[in-house]
Protein backbone atom coordinates (compact mmCIF):
# COMPACT_ATOMS: atom_id res chain seq x y z
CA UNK A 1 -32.46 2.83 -17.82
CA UNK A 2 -30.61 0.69 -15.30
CA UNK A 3 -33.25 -1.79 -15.41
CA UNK A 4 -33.11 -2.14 -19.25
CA UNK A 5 -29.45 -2.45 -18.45
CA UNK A 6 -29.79 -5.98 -16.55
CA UNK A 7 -32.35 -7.11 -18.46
CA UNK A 8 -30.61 -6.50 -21.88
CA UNK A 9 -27.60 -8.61 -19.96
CA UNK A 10 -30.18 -11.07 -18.51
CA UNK A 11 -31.40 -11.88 -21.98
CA UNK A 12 -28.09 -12.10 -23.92
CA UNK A 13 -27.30 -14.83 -21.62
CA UNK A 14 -30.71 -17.11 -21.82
CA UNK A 15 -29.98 -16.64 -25.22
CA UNK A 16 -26.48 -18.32 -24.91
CA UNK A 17 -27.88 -20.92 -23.72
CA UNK A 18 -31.57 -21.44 -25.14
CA UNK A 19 -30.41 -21.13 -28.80
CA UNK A 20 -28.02 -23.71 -30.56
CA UNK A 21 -25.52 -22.68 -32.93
CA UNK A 22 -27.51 -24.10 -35.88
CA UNK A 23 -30.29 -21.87 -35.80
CA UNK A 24 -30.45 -19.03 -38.21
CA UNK A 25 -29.62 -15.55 -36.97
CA UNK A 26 -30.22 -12.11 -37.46
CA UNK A 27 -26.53 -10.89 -36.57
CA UNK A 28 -23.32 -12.34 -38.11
CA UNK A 29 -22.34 -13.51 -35.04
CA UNK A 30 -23.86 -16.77 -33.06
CA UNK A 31 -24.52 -15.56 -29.51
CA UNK A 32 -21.90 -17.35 -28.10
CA UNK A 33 -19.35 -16.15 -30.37
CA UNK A 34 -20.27 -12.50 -29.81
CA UNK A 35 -20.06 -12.97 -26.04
CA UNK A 36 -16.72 -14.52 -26.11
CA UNK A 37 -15.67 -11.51 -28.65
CA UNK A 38 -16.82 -9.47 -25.52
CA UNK A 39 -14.74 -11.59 -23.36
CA UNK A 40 -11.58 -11.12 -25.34
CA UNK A 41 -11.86 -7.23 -26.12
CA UNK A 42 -12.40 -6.87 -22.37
CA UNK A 43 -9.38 -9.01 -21.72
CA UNK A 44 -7.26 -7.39 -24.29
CA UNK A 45 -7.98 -3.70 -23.32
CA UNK A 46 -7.67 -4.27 -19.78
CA UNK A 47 -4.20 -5.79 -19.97
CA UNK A 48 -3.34 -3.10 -23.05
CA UNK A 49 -3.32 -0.51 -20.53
CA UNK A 50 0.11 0.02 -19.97
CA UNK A 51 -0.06 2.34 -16.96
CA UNK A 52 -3.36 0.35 -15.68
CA UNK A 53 -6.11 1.29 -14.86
CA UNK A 54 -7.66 4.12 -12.27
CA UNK A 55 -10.52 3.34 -9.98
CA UNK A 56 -12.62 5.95 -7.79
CA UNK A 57 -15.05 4.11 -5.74
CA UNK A 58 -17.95 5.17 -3.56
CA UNK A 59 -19.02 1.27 -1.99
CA UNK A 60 -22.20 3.33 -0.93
CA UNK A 61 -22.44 6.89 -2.38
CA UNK A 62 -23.95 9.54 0.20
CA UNK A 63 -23.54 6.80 2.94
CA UNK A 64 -19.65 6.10 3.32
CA UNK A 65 -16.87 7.78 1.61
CA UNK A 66 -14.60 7.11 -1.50
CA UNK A 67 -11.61 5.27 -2.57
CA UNK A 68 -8.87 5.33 -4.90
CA UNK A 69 -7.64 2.06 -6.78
CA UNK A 70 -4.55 1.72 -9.56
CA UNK A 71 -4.65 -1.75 -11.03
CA UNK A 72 -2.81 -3.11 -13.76
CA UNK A 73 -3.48 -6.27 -15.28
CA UNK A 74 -1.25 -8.79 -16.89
CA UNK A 75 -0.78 -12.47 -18.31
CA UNK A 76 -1.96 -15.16 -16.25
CA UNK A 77 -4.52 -13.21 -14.95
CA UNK A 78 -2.35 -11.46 -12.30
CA UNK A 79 -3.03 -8.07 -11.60
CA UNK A 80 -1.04 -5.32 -9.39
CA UNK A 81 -2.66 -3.31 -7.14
CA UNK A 82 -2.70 -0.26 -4.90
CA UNK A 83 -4.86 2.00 -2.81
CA UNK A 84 -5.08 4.92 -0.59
CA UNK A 85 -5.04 2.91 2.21
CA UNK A 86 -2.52 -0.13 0.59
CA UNK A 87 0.33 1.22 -0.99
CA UNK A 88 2.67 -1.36 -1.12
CA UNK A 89 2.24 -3.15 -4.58
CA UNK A 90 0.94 -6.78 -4.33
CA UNK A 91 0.19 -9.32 -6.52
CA UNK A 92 -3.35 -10.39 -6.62
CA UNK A 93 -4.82 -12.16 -9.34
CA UNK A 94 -8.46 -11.80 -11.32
CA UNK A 95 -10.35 -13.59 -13.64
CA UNK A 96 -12.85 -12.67 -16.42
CA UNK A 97 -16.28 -15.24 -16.54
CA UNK A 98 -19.42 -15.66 -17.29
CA UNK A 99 -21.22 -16.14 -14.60
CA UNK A 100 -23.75 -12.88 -15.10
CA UNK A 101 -22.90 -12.02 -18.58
CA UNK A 102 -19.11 -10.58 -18.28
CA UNK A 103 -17.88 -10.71 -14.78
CA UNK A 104 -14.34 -9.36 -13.60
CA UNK A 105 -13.92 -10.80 -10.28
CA UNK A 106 -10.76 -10.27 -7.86
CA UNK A 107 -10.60 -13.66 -6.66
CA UNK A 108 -7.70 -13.03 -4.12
CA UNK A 109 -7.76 -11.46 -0.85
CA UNK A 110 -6.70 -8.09 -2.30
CA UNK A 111 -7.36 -4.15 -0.70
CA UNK A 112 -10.58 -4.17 -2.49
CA UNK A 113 -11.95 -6.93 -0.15
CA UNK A 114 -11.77 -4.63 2.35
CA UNK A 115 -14.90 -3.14 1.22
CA UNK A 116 -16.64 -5.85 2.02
CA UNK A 117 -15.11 -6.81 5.08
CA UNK A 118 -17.66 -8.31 7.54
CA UNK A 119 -15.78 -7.68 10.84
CA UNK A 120 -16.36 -3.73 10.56
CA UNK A 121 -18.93 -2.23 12.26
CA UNK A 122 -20.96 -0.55 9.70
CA UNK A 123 -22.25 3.09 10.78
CA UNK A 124 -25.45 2.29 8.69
CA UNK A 125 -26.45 -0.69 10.47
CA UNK A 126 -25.72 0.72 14.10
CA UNK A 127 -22.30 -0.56 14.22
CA UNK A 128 -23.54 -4.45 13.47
CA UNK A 129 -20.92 -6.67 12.04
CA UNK A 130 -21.55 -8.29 8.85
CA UNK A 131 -21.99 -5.52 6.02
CA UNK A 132 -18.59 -3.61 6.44
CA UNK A 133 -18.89 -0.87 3.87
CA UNK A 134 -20.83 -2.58 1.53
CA UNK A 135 -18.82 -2.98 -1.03
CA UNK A 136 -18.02 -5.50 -4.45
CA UNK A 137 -15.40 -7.36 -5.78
CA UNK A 138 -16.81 -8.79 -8.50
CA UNK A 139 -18.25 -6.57 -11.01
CA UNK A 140 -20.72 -7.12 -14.47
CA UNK A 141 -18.86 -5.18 -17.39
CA UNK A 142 -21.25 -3.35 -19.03
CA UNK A 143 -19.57 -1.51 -21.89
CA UNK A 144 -15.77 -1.60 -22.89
CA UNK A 145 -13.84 1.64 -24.27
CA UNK A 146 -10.43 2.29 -25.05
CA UNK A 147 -10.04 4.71 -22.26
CA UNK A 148 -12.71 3.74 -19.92
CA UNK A 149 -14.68 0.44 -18.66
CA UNK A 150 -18.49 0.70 -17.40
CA UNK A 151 -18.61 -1.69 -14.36
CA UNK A 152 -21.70 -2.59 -12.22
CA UNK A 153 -21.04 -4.00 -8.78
CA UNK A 154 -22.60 -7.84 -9.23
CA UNK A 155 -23.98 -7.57 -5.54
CA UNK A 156 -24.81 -3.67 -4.85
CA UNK A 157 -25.62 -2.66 -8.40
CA UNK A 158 -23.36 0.11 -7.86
CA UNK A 159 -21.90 1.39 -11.15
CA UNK A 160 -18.47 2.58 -11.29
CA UNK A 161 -15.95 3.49 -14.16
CA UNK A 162 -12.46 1.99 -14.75
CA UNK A 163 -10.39 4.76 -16.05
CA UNK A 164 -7.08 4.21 -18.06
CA UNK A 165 -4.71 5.48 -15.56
CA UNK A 166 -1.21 7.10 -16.17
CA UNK A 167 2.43 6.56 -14.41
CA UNK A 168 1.51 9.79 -12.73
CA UNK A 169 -1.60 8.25 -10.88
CA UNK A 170 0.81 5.56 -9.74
CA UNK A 171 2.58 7.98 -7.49
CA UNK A 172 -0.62 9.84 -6.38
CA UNK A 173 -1.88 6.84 -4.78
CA UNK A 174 0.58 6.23 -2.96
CA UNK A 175 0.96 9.54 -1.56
CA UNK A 176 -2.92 9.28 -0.93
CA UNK A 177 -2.22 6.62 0.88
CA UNK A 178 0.15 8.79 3.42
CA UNK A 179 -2.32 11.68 3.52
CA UNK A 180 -4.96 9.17 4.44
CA UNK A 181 -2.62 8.19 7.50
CA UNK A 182 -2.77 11.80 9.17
CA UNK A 183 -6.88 11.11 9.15
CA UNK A 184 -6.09 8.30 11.78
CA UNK A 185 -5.91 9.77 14.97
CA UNK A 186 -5.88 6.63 17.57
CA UNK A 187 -6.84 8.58 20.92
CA UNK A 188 -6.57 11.64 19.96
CA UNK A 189 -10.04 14.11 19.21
CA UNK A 190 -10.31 17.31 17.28
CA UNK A 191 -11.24 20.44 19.09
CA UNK A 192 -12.37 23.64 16.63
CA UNK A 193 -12.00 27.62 16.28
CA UNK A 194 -14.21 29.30 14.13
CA UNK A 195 -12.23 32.23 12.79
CA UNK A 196 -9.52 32.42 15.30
CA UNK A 197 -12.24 31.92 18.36
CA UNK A 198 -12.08 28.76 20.38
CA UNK A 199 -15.86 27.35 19.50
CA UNK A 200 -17.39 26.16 22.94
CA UNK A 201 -18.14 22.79 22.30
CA UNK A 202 -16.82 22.25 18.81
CA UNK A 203 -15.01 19.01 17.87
CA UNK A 204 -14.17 16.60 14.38
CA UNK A 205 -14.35 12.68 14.76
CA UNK A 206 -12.63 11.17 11.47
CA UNK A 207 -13.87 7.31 10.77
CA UNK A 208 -11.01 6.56 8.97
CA UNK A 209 -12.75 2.85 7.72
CA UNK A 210 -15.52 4.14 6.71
CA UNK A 211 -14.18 7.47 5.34
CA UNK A 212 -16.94 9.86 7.61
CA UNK A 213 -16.59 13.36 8.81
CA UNK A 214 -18.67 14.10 11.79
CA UNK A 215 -18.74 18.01 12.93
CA UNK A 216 -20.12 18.84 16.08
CA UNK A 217 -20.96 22.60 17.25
CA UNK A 218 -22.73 24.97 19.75
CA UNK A 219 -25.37 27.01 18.09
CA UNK A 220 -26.27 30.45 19.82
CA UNK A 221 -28.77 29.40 22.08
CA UNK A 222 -26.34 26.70 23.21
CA UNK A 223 -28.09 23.68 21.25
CA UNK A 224 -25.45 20.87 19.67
CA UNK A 225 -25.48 20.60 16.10
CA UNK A 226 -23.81 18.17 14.08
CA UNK A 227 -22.91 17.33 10.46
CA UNK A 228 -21.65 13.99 8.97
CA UNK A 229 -20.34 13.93 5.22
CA UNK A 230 -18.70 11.22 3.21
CA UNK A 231 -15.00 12.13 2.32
CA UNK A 232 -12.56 10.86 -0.26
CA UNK A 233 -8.69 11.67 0.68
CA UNK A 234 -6.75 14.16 -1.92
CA UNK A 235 -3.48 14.79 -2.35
CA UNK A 236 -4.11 17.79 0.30
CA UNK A 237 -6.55 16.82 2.65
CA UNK A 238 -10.03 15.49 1.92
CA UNK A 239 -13.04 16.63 -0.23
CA UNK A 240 -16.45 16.01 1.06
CA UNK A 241 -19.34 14.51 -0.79
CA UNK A 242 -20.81 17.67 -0.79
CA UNK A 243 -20.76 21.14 0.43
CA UNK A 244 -21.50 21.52 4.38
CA UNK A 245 -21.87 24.18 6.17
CA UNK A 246 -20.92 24.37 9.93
CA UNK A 247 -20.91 27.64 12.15
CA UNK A 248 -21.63 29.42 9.50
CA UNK A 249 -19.18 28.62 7.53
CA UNK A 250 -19.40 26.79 4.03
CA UNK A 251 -16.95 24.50 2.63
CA UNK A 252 -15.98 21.17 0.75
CA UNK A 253 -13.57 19.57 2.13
CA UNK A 254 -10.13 19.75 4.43
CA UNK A 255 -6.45 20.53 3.90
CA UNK A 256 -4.06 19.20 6.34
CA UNK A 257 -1.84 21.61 7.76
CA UNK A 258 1.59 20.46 8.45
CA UNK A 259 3.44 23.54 9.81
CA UNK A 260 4.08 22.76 12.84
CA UNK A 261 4.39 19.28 12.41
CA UNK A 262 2.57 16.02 12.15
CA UNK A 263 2.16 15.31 16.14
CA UNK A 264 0.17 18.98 15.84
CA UNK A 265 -1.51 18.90 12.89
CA UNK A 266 -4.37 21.02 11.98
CA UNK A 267 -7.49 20.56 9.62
CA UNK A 268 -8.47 23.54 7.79
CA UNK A 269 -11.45 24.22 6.38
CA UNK A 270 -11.01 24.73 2.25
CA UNK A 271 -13.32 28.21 1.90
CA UNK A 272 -11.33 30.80 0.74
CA UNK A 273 -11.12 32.27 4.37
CA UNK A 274 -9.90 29.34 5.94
CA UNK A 275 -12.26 30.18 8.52
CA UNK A 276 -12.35 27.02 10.43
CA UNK A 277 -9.51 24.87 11.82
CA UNK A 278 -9.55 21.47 13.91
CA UNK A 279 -6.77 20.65 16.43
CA UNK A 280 -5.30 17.20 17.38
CA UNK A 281 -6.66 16.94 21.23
CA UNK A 282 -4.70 14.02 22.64
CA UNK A 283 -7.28 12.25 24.81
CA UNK A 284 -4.98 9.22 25.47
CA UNK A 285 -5.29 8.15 29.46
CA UNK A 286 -3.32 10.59 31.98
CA UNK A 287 -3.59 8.23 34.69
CA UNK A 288 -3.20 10.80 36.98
CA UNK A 289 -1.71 9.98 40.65
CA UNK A 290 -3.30 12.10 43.09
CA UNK A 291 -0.30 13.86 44.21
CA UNK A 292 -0.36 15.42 40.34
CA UNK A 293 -3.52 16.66 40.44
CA UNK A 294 -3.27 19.83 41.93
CA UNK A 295 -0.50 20.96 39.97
CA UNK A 296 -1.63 18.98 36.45
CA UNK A 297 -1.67 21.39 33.65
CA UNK A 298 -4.34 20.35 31.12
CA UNK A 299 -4.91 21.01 27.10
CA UNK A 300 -6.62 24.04 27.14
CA UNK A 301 -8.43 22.79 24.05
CA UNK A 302 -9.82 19.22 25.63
CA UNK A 303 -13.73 20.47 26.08
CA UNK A 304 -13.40 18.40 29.21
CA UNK A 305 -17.01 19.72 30.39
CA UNK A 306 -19.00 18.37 27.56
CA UNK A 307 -17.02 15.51 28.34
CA UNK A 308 -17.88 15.39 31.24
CA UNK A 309 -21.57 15.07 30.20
CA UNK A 310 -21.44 11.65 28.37
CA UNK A 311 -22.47 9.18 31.14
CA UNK A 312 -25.75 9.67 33.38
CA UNK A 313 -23.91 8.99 36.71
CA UNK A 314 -20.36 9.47 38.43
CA UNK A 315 -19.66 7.93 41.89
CA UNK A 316 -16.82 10.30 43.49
CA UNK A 317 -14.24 7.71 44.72
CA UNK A 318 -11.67 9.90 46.24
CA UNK A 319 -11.08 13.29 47.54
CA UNK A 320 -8.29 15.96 48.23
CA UNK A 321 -6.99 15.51 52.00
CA UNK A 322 -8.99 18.03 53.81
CA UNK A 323 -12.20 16.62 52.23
CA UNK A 324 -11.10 13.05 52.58
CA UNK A 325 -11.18 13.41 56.59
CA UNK A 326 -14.69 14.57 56.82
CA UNK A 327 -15.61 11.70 53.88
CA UNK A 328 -13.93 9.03 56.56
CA UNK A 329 -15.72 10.31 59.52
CA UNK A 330 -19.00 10.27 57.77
CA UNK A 331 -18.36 6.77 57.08
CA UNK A 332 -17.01 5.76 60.56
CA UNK A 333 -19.85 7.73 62.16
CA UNK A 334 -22.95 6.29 60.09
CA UNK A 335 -22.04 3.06 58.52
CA UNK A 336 -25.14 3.31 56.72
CA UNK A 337 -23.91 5.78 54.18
CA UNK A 338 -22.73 4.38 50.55
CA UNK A 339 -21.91 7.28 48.26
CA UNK A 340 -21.73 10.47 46.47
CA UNK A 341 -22.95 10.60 43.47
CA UNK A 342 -22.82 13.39 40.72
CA UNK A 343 -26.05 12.58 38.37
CA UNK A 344 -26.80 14.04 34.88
CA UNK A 345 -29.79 15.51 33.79
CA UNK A 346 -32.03 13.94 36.80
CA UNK A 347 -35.20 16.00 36.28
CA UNK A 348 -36.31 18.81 33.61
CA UNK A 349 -35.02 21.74 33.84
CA UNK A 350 -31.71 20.72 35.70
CA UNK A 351 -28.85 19.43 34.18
CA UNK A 352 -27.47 17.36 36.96
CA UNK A 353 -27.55 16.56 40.62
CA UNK A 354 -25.13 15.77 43.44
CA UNK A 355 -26.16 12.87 45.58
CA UNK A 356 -26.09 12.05 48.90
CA UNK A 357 -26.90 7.98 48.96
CA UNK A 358 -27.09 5.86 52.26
CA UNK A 359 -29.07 2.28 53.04
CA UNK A 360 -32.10 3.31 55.26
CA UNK A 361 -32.16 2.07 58.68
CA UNK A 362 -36.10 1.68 58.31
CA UNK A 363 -36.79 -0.62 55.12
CA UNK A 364 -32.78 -1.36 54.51
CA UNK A 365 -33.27 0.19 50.92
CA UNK A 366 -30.96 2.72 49.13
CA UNK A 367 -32.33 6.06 49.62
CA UNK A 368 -31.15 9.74 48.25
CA UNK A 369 -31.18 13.17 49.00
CA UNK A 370 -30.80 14.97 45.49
CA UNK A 371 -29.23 18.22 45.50
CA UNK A 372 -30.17 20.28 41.72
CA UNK A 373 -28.45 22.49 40.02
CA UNK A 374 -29.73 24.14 36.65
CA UNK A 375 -26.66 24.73 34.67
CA UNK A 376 -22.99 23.86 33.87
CA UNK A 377 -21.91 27.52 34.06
CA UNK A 378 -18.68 27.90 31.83
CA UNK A 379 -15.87 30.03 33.43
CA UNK A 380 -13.17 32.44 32.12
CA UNK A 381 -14.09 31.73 28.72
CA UNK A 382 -12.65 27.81 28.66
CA UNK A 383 -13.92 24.88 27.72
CA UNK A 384 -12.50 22.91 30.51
CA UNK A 385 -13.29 25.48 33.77
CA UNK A 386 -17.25 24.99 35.19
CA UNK A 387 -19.76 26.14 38.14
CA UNK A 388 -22.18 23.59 39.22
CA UNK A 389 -25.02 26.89 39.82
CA UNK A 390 -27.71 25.55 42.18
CA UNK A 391 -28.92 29.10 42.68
CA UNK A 392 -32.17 27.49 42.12
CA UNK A 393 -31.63 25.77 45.60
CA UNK A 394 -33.77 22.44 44.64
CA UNK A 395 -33.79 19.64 46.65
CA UNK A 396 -35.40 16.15 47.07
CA UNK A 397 -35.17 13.49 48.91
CA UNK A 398 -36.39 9.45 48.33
CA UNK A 399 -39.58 8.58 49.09
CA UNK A 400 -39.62 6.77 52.78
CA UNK A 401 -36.58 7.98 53.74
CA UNK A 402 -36.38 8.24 57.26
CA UNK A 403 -33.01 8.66 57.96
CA UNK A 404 -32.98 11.96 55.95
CA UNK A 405 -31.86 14.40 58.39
CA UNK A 406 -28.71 12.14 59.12
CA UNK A 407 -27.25 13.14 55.80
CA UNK A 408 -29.00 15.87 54.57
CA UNK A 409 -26.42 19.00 53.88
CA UNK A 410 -28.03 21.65 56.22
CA UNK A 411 -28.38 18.81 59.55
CA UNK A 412 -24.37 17.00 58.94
CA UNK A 413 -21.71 19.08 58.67
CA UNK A 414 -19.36 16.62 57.56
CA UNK A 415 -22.26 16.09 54.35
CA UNK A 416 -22.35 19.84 54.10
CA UNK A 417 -18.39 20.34 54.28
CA UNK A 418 -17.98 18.13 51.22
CA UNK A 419 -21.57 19.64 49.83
CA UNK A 420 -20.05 23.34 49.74
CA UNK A 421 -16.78 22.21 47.94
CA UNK A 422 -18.94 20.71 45.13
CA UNK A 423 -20.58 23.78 44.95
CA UNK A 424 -17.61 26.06 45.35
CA UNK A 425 -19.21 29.33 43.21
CA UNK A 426 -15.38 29.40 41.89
CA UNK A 427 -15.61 26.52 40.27
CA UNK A 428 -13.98 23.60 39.26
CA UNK A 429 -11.12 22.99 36.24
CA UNK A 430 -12.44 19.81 34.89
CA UNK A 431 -9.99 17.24 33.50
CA UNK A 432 -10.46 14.29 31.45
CA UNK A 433 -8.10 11.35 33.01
CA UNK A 434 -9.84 8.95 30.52
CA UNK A 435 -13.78 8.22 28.46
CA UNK A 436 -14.80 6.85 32.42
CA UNK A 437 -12.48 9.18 35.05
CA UNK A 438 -12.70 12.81 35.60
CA UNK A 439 -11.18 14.94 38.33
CA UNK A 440 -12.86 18.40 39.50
CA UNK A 441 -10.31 20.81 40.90
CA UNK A 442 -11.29 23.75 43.07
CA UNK A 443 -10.38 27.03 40.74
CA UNK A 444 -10.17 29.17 43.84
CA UNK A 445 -7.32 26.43 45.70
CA UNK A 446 -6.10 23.99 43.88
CA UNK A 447 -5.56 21.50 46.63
CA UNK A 448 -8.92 20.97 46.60
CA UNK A 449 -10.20 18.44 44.38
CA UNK A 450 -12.41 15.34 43.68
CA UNK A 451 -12.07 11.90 41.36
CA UNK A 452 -15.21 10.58 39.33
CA UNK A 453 -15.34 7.67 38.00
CA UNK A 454 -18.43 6.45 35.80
CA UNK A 455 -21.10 3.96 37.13
């Protein structure tokens, strides 16, 4: 049907301009008189619209959310404008041409350009530049009604309907437009609980651009599964796309909770339970001094752990005092030695490694002993408190290293000093300083800690 669509359009126009107004028709009208009738009805009902005119717009449906437009159009082709993202009025101004049959184009840099906005990084493309979200500003009008105009986006071929609006809709906008403001979160991260129960692992991202939901959770056996939907913002919240389901729980959409205010807002989901909620995790820098570490009380809800796991390697760049003095010793006592190292997922079956790393006296090449450990063993039922468990007791060591036994754990005891604090089987309270710094405190005494910084 679409394509009968554009090609009905296609062929009105070659016959605008293949037939002269001499020839003898079949209608009344001369082609170029009915298209110009078009023109004015088009004109007339869009600027008879007292209250305007209401757009909902999906630039991509089932790839990036929706948007809500109030426009009302005027003499001199100026039209006002709002959206859930603009509300301040502005002036923009629009014109009606022929170009593609009947074309109502926005020919001012207006809040509907920002659909098309090349400097965004669309989600679709791998976060290139150059598509934004996709969207039009100039749109083929494909059928005119007194309450409603069928639009076709010139570039997408995305259809979308202008709807008469009221005064009402006016006012809706632009409270959209402050609802849509609690869905940017700057720094901050959503943590979850799944019917009162912090979920291990459970955490919201909001792309307030492109209007995306991502849900993230820990299935039973442990396994991350996520969910993205497409949202529009509502006058409570948002309303997905479709229905998703997540832990269990189905739903369609979010209400913003507001009770105890808008610095801790929570995201609840809209089932009739209200079964799962999403807290604001404030994961702006801490830049922690090490004198506050020990003492540093973090969010409880900051899943610092899987945090924890998003880079491959950490070099440990400073230590608590009692560690420190065995560190400088090493270092004074074999110059050779570079670093520790705590490594992620080094070999199946283990989910990280500390590192012992020194330049080899033999072939003057970086060479490692590996220490394994299976799991990241979750303490005291947190999401921030972890056990490095190398029950399994692996270890490995660089090919050609001969200058193994000077570092290995079990020959130095200045390498095995700092060795058993990493594996303390108290464990560590893990926080998130920043996305690239981590310290590990020692559960058991507090004193005790570590800094890692990414590689």
């Amino acid at each position: 049907m679409k394509n009968l669509i554009y090609l009905f359009i296609a062929a009105s126009m070659m016959l605008v301009t293949a037939c002269s107004d001499d020839d003898e028709y079949v209608f009344s009208e001369l082609p170029s008189e009915r298209i110009e009738a078009f023109q004015k009805e088009c004109q007339t009902t869009l600027r008879g619209a007292t209250d305007g005119w209401k757009l909902v717009y999906y630039p991509q449906k089932g790839v990036y959310g929706g948007f809500t437009f109030v426009f009302r159009f005027s003499e001199k082709n100026r039209v006002e404008m709002i959206s859930d993202f603009e509300p301040i009025k502005g002036d923009y101004s629009y014109n009606l041409n022929l170009s593609e049959g009947l074309v109502l184009t926005f020919d001012s840099d207006s809040p509907i350009h920002q659909l098309s906005n090349p400097n965004y990084g669309a989600p679709a493309h791998d976060g290139d530049k150059g598509y934004g979200l996709e969207g039009d500003f100039e749109f083929i009008v494909k059928e005119v009604k007194e309450d409603v105009i069928e639009l076709i986006g010139k570039k997408t071929r995305v259809e979308v309907k202008l709807e008469k609006a009221t005064a009402a809709d006016w006012t809706t906008v632009e409270k959209l437009a402050e609802m849509a403001g609690y869905f940017v979160l700057g720094n901050s991260g959503l943590g979850m609980t799944v019917n009162g129960e912090l979920a291990i692992g459970g955490r919201v991202e909001l792309n307030d651009i492109f209007h995306l939901c991502t849900m993230a959770y820990k299935d039973e056996e442990g396994n991350t599964v996520s969910v993205e939907t497409p949202y529009i913002i509502t006058n409570e919240g948002c309303l997905f796309e479709n229905e998703v389901e997540v832990a269990g729980v189905k739903f369609s959409g979010l209400t913003v909770d507001l009770s105890n205010g808008v610095t801790n807002r929570e995201f609840v989901s809209n089932d009739a339970d209200q079964a799962i909620r999403f807290f604001i995790m404030d994961l702006s820098p801490l830049n922690l001094t090490p004198a506050e570490v020990p003492t540093f009380v973090p969010n409880k809800y900051i899943a610092s752990v899987d945090m924890l796991k998003s880079h491959d390697e950490y070099i440990i760049t400073d230590m608590s005092a009692s560690l420190k003095v065995e560190w400088e010793a090493l270092q004074a006592e074999l110059p050779n030695f570079e670093k520790f190292t705590l490594e992620m997922d080094r070999k199946d079956g283990y989910e990280g490694s500390f590192r012992v790393t020194a330049i080899n006296s033999g072939d003057g090449k970086s060479k490692s002993h590996n220490y394994d450990f299976g799991a990241f063993t979750l303490l005291n039922n947190t999401v921030n408190q972890v056990r490095f468990d190398n029950s399994k007791k692996s270890h490995s060591t660089s090919s050609g290293f001969t200058d193994k036994a000077l570092y290995d754990a079990g020959e130095n005891a200045r390498v095995g000093a700092i060795y058993n604090a990493f594996f303390d089987s108290k464990g560590f309270t893990v926080i998130r300083d920043s996305e690239e710094i981590f310290w590990i405190r020692s559960i058991q005494n507090p004193e005790v800690w570590m800094k890692l910084e990414a590689d």
